[in-house]
Protein backbone atom coordinates (compact mmCIF):
# COMPACT_ATOMS: atom_id res chain seq x y z
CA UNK A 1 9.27 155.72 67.05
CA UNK A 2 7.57 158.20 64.86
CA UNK A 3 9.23 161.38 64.43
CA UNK A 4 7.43 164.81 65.82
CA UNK A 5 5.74 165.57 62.69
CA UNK A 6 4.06 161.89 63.20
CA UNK A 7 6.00 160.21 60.18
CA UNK A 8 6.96 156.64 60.10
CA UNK A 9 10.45 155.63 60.44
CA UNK A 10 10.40 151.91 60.67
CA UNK A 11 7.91 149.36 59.58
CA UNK A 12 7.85 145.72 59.54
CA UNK A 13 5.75 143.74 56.13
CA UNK A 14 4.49 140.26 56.85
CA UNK A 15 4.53 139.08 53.35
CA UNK A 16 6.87 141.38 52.13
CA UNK A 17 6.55 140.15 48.35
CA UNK A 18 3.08 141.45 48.19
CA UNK A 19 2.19 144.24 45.79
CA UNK A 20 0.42 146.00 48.46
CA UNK A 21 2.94 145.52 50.71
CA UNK A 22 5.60 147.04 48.80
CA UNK A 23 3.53 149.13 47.54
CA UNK A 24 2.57 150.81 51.14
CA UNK A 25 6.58 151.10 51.61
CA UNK A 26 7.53 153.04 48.61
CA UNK A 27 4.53 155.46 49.81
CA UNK A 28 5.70 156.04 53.08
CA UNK A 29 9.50 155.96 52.25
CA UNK A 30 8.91 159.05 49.79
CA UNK A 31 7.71 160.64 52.93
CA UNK A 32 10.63 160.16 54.77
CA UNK A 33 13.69 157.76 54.67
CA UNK A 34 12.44 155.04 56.77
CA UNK A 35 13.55 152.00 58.06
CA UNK A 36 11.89 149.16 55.97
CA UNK A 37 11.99 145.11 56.97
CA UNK A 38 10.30 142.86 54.81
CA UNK A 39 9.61 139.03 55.96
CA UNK A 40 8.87 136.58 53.39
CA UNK A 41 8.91 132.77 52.73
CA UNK A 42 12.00 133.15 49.97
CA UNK A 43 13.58 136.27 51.07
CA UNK A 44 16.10 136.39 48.33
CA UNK A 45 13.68 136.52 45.67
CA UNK A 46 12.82 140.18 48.07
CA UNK A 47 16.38 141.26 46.66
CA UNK A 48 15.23 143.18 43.28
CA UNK A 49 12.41 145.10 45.67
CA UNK A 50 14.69 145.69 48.60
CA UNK A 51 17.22 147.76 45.98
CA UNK A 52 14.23 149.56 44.41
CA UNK A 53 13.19 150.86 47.95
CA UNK A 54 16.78 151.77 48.92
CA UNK A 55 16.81 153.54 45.40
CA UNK A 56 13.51 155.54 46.70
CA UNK A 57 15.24 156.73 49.37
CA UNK A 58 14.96 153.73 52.70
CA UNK A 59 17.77 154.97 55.19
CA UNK A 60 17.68 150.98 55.25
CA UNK A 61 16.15 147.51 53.96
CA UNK A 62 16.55 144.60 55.69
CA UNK A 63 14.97 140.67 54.00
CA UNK A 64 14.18 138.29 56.54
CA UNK A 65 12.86 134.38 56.60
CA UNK A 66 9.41 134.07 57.65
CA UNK A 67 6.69 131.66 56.97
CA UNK A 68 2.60 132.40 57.18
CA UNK A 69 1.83 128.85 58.00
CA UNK A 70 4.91 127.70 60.09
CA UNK A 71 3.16 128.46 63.04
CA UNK A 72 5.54 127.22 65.78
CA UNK A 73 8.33 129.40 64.61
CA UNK A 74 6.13 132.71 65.04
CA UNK A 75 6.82 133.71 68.85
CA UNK A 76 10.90 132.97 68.16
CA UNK A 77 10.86 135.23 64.91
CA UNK A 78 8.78 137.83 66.63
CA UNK A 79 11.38 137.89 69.47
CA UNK A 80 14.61 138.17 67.22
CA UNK A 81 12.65 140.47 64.45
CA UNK A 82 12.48 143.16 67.64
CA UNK A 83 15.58 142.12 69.03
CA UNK A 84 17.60 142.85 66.10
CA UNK A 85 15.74 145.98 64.62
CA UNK A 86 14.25 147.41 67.22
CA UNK A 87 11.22 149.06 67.23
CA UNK A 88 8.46 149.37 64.60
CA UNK A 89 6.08 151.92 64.29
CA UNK A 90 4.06 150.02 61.94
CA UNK A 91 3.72 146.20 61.00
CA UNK A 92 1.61 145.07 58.09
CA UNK A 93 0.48 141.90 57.70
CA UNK A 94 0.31 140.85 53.83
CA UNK A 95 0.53 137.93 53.36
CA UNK A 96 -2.60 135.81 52.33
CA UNK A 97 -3.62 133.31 49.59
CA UNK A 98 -7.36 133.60 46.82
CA UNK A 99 -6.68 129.92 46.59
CA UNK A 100 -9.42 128.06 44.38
CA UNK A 101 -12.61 127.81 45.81
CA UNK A 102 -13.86 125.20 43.27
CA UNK A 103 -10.85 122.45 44.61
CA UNK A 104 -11.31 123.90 48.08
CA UNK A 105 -15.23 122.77 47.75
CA UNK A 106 -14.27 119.22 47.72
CA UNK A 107 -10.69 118.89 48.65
CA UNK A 108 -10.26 119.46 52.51
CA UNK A 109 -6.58 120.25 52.06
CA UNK A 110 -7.23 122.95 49.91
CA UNK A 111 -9.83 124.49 51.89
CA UNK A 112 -7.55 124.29 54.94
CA UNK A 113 -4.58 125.95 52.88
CA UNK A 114 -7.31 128.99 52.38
CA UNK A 115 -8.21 129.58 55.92
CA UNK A 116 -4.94 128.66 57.90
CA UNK A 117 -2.96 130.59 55.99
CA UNK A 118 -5.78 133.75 56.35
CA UNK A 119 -6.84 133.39 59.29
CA UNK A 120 -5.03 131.12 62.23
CA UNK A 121 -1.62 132.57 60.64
CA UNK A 122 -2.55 135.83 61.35
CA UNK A 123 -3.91 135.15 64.61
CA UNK A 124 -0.94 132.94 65.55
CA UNK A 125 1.34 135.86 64.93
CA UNK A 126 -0.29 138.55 65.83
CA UNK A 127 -0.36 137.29 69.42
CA UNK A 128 3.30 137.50 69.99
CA UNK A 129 3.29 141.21 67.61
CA UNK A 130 1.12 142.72 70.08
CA UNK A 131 3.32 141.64 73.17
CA UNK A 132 5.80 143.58 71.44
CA UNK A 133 3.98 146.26 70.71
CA UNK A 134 2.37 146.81 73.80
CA UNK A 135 6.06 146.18 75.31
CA UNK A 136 7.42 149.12 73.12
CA UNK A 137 4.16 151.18 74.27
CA UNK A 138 3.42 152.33 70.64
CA UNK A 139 2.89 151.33 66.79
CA UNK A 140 0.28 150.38 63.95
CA UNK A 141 -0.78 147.03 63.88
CA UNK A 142 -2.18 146.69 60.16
CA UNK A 143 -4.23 143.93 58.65
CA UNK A 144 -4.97 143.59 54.72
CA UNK A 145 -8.57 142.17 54.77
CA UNK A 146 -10.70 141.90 52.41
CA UNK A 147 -14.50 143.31 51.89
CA UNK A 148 -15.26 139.85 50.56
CA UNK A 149 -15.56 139.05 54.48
CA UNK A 150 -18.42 141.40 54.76
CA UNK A 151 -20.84 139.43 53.38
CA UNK A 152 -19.74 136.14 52.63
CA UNK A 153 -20.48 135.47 48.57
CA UNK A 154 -21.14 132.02 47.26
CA UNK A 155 -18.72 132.26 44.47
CA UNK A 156 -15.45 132.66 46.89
CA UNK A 157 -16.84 131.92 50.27
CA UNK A 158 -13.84 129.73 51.70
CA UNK A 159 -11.66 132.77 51.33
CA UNK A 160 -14.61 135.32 52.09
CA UNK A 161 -15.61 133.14 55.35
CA UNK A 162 -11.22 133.11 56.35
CA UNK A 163 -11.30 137.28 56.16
CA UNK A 164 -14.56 137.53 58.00
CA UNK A 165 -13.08 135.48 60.78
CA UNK A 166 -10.14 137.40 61.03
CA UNK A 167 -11.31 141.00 60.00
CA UNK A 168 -13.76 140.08 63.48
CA UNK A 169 -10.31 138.78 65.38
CA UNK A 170 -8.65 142.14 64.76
CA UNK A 171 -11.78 144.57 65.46
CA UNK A 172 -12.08 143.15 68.94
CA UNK A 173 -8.12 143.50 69.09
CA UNK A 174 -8.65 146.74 68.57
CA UNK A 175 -10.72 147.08 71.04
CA UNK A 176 -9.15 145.17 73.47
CA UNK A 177 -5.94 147.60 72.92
CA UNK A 178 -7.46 151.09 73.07
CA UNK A 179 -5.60 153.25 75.41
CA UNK A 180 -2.31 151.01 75.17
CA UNK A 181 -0.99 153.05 72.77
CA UNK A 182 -0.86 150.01 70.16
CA UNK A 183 -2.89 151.07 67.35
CA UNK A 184 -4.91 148.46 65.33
CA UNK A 185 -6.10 149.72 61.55
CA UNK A 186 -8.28 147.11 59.18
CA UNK A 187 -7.77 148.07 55.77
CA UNK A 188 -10.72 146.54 53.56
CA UNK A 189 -9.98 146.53 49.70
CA UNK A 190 -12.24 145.44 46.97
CA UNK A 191 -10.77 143.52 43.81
CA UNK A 192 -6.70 144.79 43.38
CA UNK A 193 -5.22 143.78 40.55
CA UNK A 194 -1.86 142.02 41.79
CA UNK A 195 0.05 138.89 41.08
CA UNK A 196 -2.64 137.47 43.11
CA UNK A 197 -5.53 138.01 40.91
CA UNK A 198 -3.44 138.05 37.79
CA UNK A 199 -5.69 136.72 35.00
CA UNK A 200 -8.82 137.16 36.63
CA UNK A 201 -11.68 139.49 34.96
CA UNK A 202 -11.67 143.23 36.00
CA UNK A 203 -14.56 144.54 38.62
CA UNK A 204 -16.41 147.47 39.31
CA UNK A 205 -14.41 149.43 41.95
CA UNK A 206 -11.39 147.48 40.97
CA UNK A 207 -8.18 149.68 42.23
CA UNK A 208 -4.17 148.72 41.58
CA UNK A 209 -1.69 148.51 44.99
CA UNK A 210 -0.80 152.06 44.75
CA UNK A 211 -4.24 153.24 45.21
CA UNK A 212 -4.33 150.94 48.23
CA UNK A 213 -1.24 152.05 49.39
CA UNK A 214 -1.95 155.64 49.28
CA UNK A 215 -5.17 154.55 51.64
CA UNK A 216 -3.16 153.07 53.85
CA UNK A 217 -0.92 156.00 54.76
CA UNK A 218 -3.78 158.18 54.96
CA UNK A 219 -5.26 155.66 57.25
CA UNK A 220 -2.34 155.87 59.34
CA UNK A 221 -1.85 159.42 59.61
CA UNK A 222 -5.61 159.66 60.66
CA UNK A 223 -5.22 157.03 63.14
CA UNK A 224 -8.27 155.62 61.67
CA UNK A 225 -9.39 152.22 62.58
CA UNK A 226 -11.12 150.87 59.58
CA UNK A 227 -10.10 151.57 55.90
CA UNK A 228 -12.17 151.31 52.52
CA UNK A 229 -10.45 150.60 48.90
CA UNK A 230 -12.28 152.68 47.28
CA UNK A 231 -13.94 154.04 49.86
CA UNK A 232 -17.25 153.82 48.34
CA UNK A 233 -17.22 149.79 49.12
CA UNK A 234 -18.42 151.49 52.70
CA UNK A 235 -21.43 152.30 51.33
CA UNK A 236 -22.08 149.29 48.78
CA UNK A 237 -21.21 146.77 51.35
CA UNK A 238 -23.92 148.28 53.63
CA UNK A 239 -26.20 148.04 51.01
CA UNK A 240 -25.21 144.35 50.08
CA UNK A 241 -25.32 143.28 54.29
CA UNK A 242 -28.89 144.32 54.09
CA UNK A 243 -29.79 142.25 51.71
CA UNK A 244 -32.29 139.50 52.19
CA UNK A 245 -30.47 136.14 51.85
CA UNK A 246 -33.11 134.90 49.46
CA UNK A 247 -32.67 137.78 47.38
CA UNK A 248 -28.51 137.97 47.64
CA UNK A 249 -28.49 134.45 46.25
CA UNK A 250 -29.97 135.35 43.09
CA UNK A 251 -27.22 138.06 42.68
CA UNK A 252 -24.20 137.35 40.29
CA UNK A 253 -22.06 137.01 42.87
């Protein structure tokens, strides 16, 4: 449980090998020395970032098994994940895939990669997370979306179409848990440069994980519900939703 000045002391990454994600824990363990697990398809290769974080100062870091897309396994890691550490103030989920929306156009496998892993992964194990949560009576539920869900763009719109779908799942989750005491944030980055985008042109607005990171605490210590990386994408994405369709298809987008 956060401590009385409202820091975090424990926090649980759902793709722990993402640049955001570690990212968000090196920001909050400079705060205080927290209690950091991080859950990844090939935990060992977690073993050079679980030493940097102790080196920041992590009263402890724990690597964990845990696969996105092995959805049947979700409810039993859930259980043992809270069995064995505890509680979590905050859990971030991270994990997510760009995946190539040329192939995914025309190969149904690769289109299906895109969206389960962004969407029905999340869903799938964010069902048993907020059992837990709501169990414990407290903590952050945090999703990584994307502000390519806002309005869906023809030059990525497999991906774009997977974080609309789940940036809508978690905003009615949200709603659906006010008063529980389970806290649900949406944080909504533009273009991060990260081993996912690695090799891809720069953007307007483009930001690296620490800026998101830093956006995330704030988030947190705010309690607020939605985030914007930068947060001027607020006001360009309102723009951009009001758009007429005839018009945002002649956009270089």
């Amino acid at each position: 449980m956060k401590d009385a000045l409202g820091s975090v002391q424990s926090m649980l990454v759902l793709g722990g090998g993402s640049d955001i994600g570690l990212a968000t824990c090196a920001a909050l363990v400079r705060r205080r020395s927290a209690r950091i697990v991080l859950a990844a398809r090939k935990p060992e290769a977690l073993d050079p970032a679980a030493a940097a974080l102790r080196a920041t100062g992590a009263s402890s870091v724990d690597v964990v098994p845990f696969d996105a897309t092995d959805f049947g396994s979700h409810e039993s890691f859930v259980s043992s994940a809270f069995e064995r550490f505890g509680d979590f103030d905050v859990v971030l989920l991270a994990f997510g895939v760009l995946g190539d929306q040329e192939r995914a156009e025309v190969d149904t496998s690769a289109a299906l990669a895109i969206v389960q892993t962004n969407y029905t992964a999340a869903v799938s194990v964010a069902v048993p997370l907020v059992a837990k949560l709501r169990e414990q009576g407290h903590g952050s539920l945090v999703l990584l979306s994307s502000v390519a869900g806002e309005r869906v763009r023809r030059s990525n719109f497999v991906y774009g179409s997977a974080k609309a779908g789940i940036d809508g799942y978690f905003q009615g989750l949200g709603d659906a848990l006010h008063g529980t005491g389970v806290h649900v944030m949406i944080v909504r980055p533009g273009f991060v440069h990260t081993k996912m985008t690695a090799g891809r042109p720069r953007v307007p607005l483009s930001v690296g994980p620490d800026a998101v990171a830093s956006a995330i605490v704030r988030g947190l210590e705010r309690g607020s519900e939605v985030v914007w990386v930068p947060p001027a994408f607020r006001y360009v994405m309102t723009v951009l939703r009001h758009v007429p369709r005839w018009a945002f298809r002649r956009l270089p987008l």
